[in-house]
Structures are given as structure tokens and as C-alpha cells.
PDB file of N, CA and C in Angstrom:
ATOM      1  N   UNK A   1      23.386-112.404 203.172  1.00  0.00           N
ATOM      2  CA  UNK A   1      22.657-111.682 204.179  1.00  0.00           C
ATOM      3  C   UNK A   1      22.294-112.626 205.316  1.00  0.00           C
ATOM      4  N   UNK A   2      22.546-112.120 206.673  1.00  0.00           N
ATOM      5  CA  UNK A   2      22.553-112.992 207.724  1.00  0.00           C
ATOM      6  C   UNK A   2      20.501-112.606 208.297  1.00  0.00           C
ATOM      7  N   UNK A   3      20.180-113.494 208.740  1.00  0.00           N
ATOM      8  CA  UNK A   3      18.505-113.524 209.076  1.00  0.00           C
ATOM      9  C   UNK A   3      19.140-112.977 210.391  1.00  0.00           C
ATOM     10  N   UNK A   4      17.806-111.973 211.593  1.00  0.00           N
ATOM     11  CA  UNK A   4      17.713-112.018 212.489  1.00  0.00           C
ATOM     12  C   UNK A   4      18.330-113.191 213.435  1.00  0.00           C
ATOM     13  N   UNK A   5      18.016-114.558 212.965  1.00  0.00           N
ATOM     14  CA  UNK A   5      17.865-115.622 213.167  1.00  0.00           C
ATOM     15  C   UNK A   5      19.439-115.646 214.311  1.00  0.00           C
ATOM     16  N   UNK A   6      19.564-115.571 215.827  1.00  0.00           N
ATOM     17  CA  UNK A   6      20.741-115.672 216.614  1.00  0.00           C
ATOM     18  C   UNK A   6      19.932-116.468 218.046  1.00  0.00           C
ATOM     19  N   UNK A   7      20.718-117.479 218.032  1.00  0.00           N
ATOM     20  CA  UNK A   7      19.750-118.006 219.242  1.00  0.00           C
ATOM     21  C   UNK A   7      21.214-118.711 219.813  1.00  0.00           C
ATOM     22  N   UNK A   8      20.890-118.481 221.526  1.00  0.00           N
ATOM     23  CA  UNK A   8      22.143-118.994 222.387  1.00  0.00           C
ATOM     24  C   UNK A   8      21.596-120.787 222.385  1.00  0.00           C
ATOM     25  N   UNK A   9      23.307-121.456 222.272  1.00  0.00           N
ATOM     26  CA  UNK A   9      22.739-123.231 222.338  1.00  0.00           C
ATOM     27  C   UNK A   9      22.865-123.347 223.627  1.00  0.00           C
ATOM     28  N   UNK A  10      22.627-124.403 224.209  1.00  0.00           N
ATOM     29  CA  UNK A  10      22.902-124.411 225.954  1.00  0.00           C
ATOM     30  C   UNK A  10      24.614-124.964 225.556  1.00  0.00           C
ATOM     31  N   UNK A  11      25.227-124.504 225.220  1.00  0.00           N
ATOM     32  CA  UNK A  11      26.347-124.208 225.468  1.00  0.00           C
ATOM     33  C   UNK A  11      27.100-122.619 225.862  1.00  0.00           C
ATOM     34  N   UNK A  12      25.789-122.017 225.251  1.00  0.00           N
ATOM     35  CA  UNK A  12      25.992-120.641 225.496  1.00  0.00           C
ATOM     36  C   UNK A  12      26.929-120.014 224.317  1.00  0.00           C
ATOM     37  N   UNK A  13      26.515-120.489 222.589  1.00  0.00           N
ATOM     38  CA  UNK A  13      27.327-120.434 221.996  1.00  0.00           C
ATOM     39  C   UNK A  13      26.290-119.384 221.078  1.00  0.00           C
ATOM     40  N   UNK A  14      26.732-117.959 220.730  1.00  0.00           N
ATOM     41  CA  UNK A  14      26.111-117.263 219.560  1.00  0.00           C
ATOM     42  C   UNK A  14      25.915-117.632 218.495  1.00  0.00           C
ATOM     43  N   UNK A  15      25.158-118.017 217.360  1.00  0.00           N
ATOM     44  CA  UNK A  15      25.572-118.212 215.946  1.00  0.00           C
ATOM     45  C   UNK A  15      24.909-117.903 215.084  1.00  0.00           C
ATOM     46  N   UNK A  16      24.888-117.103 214.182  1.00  0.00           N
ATOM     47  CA  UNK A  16      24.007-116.715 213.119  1.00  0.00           C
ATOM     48  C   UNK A  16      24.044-117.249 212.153  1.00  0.00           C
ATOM     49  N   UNK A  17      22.700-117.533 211.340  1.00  0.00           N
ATOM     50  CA  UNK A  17      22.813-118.913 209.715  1.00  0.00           C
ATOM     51  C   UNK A  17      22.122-118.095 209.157  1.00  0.00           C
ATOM     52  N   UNK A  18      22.998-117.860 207.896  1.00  0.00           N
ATOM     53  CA  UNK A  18      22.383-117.028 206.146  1.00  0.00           C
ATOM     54  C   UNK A  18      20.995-117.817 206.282  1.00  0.00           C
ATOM     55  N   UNK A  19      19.541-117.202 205.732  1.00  0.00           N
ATOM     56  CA  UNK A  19      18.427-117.582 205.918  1.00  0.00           C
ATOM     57  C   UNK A  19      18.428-118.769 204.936  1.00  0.00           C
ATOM     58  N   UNK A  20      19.027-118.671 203.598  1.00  0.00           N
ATOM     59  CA  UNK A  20      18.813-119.375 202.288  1.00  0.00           C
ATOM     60  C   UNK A  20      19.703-120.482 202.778  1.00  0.00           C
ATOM     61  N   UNK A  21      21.077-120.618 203.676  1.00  0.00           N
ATOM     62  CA  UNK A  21      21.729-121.875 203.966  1.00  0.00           C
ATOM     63  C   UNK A  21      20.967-122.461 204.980  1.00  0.00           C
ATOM     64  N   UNK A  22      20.049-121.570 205.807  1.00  0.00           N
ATOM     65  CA  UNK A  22      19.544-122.652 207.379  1.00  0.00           C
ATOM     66  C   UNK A  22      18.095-123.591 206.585  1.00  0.00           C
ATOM     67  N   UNK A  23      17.569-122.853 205.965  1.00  0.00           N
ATOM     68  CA  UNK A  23      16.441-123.135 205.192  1.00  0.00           C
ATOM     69  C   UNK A  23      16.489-124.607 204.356  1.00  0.00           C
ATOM     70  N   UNK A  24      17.866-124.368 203.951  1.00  0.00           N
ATOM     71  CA  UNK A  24      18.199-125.950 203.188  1.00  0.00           C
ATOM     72  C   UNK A  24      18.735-127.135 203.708  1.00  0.00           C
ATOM     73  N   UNK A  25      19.240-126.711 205.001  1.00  0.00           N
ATOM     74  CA  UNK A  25      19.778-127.553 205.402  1.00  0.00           C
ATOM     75  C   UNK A  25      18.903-127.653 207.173  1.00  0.00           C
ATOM     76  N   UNK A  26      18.387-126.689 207.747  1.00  0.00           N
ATOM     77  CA  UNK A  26      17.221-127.363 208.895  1.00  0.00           C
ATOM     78  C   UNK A  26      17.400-128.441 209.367  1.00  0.00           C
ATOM     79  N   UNK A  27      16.485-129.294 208.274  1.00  0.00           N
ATOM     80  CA  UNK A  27      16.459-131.104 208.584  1.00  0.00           C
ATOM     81  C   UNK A  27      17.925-131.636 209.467  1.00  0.00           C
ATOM     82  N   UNK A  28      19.012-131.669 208.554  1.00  0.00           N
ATOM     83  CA  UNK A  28      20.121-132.253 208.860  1.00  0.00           C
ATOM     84  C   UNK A  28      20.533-131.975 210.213  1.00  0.00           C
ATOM     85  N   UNK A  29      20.651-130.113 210.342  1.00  0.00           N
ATOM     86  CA  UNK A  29      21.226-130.019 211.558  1.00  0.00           C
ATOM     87  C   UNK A  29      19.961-129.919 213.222  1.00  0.00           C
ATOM     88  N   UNK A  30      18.883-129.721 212.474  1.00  0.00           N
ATOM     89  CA  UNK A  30      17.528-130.002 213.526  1.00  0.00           C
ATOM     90  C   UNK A  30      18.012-131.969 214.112  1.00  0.00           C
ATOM     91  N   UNK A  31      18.328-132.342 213.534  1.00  0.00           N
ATOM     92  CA  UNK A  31      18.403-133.591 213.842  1.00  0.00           C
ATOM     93  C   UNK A  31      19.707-133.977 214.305  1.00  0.00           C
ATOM     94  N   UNK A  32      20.640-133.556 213.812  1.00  0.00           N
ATOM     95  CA  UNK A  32      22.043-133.288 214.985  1.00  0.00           C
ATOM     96  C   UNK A  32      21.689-133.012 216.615  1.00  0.00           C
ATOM     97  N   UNK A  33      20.924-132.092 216.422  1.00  0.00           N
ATOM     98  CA  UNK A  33      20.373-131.490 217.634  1.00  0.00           C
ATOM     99  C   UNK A  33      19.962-132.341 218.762  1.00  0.00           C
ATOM    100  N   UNK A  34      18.928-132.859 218.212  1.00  0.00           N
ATOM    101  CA  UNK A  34      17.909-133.599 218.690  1.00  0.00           C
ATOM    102  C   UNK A  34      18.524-134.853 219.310  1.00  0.00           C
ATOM    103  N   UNK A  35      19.855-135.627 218.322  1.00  0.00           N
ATOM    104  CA  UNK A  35      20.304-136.576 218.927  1.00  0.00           C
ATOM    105  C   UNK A  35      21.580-136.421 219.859  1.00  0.00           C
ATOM    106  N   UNK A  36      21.720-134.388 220.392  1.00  0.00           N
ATOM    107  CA  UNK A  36      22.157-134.581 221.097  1.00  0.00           C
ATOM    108  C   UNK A  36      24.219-134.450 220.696  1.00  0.00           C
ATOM    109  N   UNK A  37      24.249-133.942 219.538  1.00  0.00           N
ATOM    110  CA  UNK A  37      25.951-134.160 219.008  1.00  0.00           C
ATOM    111  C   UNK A  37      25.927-132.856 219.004  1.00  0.00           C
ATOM    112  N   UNK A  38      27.422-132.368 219.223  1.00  0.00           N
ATOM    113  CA  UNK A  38      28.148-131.478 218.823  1.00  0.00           C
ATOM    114  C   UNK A  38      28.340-131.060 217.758  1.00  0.00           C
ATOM    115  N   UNK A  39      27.851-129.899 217.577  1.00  0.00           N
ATOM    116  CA  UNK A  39      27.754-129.453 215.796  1.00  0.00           C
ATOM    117  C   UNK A  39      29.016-128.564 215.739  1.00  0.00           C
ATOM    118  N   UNK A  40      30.173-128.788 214.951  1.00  0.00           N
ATOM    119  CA  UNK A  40      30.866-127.675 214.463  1.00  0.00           C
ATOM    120  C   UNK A  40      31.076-126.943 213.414  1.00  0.00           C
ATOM    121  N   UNK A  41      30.081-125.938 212.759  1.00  0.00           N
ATOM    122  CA  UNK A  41      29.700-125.416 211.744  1.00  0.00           C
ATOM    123  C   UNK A  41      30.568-124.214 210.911  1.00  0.00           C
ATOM    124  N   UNK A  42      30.471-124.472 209.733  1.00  0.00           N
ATOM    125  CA  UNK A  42      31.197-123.497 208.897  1.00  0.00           C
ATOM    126  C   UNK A  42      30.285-123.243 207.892  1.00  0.00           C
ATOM    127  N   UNK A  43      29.748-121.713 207.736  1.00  0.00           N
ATOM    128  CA  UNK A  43      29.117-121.435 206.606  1.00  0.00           C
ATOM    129  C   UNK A  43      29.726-120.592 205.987  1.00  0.00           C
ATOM    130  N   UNK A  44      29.710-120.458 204.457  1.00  0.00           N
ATOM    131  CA  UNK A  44      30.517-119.811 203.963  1.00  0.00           C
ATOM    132  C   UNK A  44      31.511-120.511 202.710  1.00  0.00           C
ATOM    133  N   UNK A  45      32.142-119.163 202.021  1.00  0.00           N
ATOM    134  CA  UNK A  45      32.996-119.399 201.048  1.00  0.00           C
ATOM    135  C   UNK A  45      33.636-120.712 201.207  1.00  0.00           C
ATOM    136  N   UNK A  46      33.677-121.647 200.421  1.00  0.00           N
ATOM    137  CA  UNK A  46      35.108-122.585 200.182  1.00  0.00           C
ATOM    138  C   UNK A  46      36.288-122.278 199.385  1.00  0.00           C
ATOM    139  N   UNK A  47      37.112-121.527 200.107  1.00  0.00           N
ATOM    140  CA  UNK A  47      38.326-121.011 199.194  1.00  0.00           C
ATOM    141  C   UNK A  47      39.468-121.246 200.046  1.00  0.00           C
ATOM    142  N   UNK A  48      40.296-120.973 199.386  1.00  0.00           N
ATOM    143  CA  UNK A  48      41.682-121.131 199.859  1.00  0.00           C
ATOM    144  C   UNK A  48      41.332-119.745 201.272  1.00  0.00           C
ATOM    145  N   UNK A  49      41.161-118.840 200.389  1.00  0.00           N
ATOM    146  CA  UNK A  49      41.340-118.081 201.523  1.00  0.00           C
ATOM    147  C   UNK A  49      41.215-118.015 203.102  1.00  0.00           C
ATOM    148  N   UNK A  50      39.707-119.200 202.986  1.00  0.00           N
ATOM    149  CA  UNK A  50      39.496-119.723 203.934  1.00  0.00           C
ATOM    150  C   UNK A  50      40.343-120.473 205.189  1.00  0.00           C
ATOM    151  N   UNK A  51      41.019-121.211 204.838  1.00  0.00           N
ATOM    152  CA  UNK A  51      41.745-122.193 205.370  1.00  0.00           C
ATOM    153  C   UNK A  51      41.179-123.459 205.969  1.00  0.00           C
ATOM    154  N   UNK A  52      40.243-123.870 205.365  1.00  0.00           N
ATOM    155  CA  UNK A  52      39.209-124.689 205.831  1.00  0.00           C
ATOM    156  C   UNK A  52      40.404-126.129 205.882  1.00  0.00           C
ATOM    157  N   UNK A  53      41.334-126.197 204.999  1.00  0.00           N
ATOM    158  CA  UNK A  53      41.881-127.618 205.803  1.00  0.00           C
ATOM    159  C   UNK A  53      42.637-127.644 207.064  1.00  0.00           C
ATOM    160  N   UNK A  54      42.249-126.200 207.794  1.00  0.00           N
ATOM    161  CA  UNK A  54      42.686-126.469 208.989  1.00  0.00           C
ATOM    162  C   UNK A  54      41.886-127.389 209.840  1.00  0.00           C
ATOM    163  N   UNK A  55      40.114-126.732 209.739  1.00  0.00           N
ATOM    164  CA  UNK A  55      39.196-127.376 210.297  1.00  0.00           C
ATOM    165  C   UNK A  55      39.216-128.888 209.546  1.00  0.00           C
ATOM    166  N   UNK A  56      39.342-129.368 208.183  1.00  0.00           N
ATOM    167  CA  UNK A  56      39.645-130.478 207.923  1.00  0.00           C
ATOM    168  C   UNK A  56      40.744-131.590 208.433  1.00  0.00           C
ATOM    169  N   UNK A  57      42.037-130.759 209.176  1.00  0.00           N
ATOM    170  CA  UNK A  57      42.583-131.646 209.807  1.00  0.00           C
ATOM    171  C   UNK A  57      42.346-131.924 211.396  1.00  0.00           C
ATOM    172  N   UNK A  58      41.297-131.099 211.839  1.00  0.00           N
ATOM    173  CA  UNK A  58      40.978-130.869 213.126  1.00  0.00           C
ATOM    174  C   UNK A  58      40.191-131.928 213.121  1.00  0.00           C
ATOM    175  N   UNK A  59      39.533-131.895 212.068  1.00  0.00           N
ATOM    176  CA  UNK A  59      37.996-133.269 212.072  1.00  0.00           C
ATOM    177  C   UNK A  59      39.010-134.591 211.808  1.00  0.00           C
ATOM    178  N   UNK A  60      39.609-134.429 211.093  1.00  0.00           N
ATOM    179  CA  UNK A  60      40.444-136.078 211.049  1.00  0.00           C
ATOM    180  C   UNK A  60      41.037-136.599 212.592  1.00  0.00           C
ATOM    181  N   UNK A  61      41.808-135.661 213.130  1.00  0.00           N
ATOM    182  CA  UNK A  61      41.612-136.058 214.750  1.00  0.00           C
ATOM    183  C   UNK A  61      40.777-136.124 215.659  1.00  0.00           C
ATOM    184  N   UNK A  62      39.377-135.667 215.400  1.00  0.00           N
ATOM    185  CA  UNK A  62      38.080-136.106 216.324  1.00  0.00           C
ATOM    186  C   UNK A  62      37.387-137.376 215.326  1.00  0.00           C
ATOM    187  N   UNK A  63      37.701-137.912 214.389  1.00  0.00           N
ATOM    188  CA  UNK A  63      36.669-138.818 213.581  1.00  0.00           C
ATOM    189  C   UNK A  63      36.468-139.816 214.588  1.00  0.00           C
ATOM    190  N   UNK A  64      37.220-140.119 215.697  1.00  0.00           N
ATOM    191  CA  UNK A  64      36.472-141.594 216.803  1.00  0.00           C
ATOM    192  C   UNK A  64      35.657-140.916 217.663  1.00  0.00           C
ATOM    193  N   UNK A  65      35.335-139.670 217.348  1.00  0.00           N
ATOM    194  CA  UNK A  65      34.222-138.433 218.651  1.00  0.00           C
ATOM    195  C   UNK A  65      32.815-138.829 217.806  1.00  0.00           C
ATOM    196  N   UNK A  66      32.262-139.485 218.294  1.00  0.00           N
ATOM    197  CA  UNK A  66      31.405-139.811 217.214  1.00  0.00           C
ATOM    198  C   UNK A  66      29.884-139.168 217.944  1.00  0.00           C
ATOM    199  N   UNK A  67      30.375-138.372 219.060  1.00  0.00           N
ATOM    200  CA  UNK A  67      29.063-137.086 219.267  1.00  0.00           C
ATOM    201  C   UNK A  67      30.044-135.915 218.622  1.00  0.00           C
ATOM    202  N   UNK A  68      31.161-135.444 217.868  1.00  0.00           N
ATOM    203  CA  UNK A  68      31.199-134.354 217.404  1.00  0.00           C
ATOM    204  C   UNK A  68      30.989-134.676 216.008  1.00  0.00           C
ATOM    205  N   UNK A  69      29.963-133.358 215.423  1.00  0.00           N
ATOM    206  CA  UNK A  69      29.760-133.131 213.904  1.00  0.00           C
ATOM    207  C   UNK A  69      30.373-132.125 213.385  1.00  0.00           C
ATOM    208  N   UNK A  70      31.058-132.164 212.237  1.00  0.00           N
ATOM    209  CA  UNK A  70      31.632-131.501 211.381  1.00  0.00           C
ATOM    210  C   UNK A  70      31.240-130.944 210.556  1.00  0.00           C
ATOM    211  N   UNK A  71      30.272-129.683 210.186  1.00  0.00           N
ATOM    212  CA  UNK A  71      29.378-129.375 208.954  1.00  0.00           C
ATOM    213  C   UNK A  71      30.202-128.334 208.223  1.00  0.00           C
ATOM    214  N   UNK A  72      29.913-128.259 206.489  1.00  0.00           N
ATOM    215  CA  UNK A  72      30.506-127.480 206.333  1.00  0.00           C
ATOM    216  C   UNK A  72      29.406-126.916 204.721  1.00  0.00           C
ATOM    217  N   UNK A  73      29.354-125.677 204.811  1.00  0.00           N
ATOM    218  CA  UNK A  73      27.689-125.494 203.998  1.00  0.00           C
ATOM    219  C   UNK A  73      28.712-124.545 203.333  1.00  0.00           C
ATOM    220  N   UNK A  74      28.461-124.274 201.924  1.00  0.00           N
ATOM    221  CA  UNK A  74      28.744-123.137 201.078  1.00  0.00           C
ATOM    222  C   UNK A  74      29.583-123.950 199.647  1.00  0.00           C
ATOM    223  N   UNK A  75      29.789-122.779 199.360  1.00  0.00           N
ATOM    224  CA  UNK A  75      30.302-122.665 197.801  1.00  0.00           C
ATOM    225  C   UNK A  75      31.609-122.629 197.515  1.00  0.00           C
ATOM    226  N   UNK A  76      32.073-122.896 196.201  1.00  0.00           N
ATOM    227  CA  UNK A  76      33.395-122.299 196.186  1.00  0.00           C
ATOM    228  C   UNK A  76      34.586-123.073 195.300  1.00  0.00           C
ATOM    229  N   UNK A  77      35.739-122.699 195.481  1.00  0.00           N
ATOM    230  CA  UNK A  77      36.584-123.979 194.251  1.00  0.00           C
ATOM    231  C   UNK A  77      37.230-124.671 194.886  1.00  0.00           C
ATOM    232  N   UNK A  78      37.677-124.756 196.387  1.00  0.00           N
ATOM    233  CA  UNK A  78      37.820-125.933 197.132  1.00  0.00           C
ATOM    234  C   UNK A  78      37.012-126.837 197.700  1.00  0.00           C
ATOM    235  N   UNK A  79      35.445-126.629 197.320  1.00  0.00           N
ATOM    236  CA  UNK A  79      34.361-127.635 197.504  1.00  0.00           C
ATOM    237  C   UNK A  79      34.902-128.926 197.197  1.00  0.00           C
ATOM    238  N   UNK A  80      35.038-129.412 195.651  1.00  0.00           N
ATOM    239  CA  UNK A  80      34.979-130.496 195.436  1.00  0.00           C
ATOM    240  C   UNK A  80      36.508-130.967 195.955  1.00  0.00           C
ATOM    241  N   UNK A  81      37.595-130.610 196.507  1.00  0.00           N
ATOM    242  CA  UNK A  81      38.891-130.841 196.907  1.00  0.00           C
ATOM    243  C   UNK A  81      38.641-131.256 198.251  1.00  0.00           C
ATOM    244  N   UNK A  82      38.006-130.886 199.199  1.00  0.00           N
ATOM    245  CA  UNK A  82      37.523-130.267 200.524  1.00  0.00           C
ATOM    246  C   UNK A  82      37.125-132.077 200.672  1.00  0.00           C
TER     247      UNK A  82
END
């Protein structure tokens, strides 16, 4: 279940966070914030279905962007592969 919770970044970017994932994780990405990095967020299933090693090979070509962040919050059976 997604919270009310939709606030524009000054990028002008929509994004809505499950209440129980923003809740746990706050700290981490409040402080991304703050110092100013690029957050690129994935909440949600870790499954194949996903295709999350797309975004995994996307982050291996920004790893010298060291203002872009790569987050990736949720569950699943490609977690521990991921």
C-alpha cells in the first residue's frame, strides 16, 4: 500500500514510497538528500520479473558518478544475487 506520501523533488520528479519501506529507510535517503546526490530508487519486488540487472548494469557504468545513488529497497529471490 502506497502512503499519500507524493512530493515533487526540485527536479520536478513524482515519487511515491510504501509507508513501511520510507519509514525504514528515512535516515539513509533523508541524508542522500541533504548531501545533495542523485537518488535513483527502486522499491519493490526483487525478481526476475523485474529486470533489475538492467538498473544493475546501468549503476556499474555510473560507479565514478559519485553524486549518483543507486537504492534498491524490497524483497524477493534475486535479493541475495542482486
Amino acid at each position: 500500500m502506497f502512503s499519500i506520501f507524493a512530493k515533487y523533488s526540485q527536479r520536478s520528479v513524482l515519487y511515491f514510497l510504501p509507508i513501511k519501506l520510507f519509514s525504514e529507510h528515512k535516515e539513509v535517503l533523508e541524508k542522500l538528500k541533504s548531501d545533495g546526490k542523485f537518488v535513483v530508487g527502486y522499491f519493490g519486488g526483487h525478481a526476475l520479473s523485474n529486470a533489475l540487472d538492467t538498473l544493475i548494469d546501468a549503476a556499474d557504468k555510473l560507479k565514478d558518478k559519485q553524486n549518483i545513488h543507486i537504492v534498491l529497497v524490497g524483497e524477493g529471490v534475486e535479493k541475495e544475487r542482486l
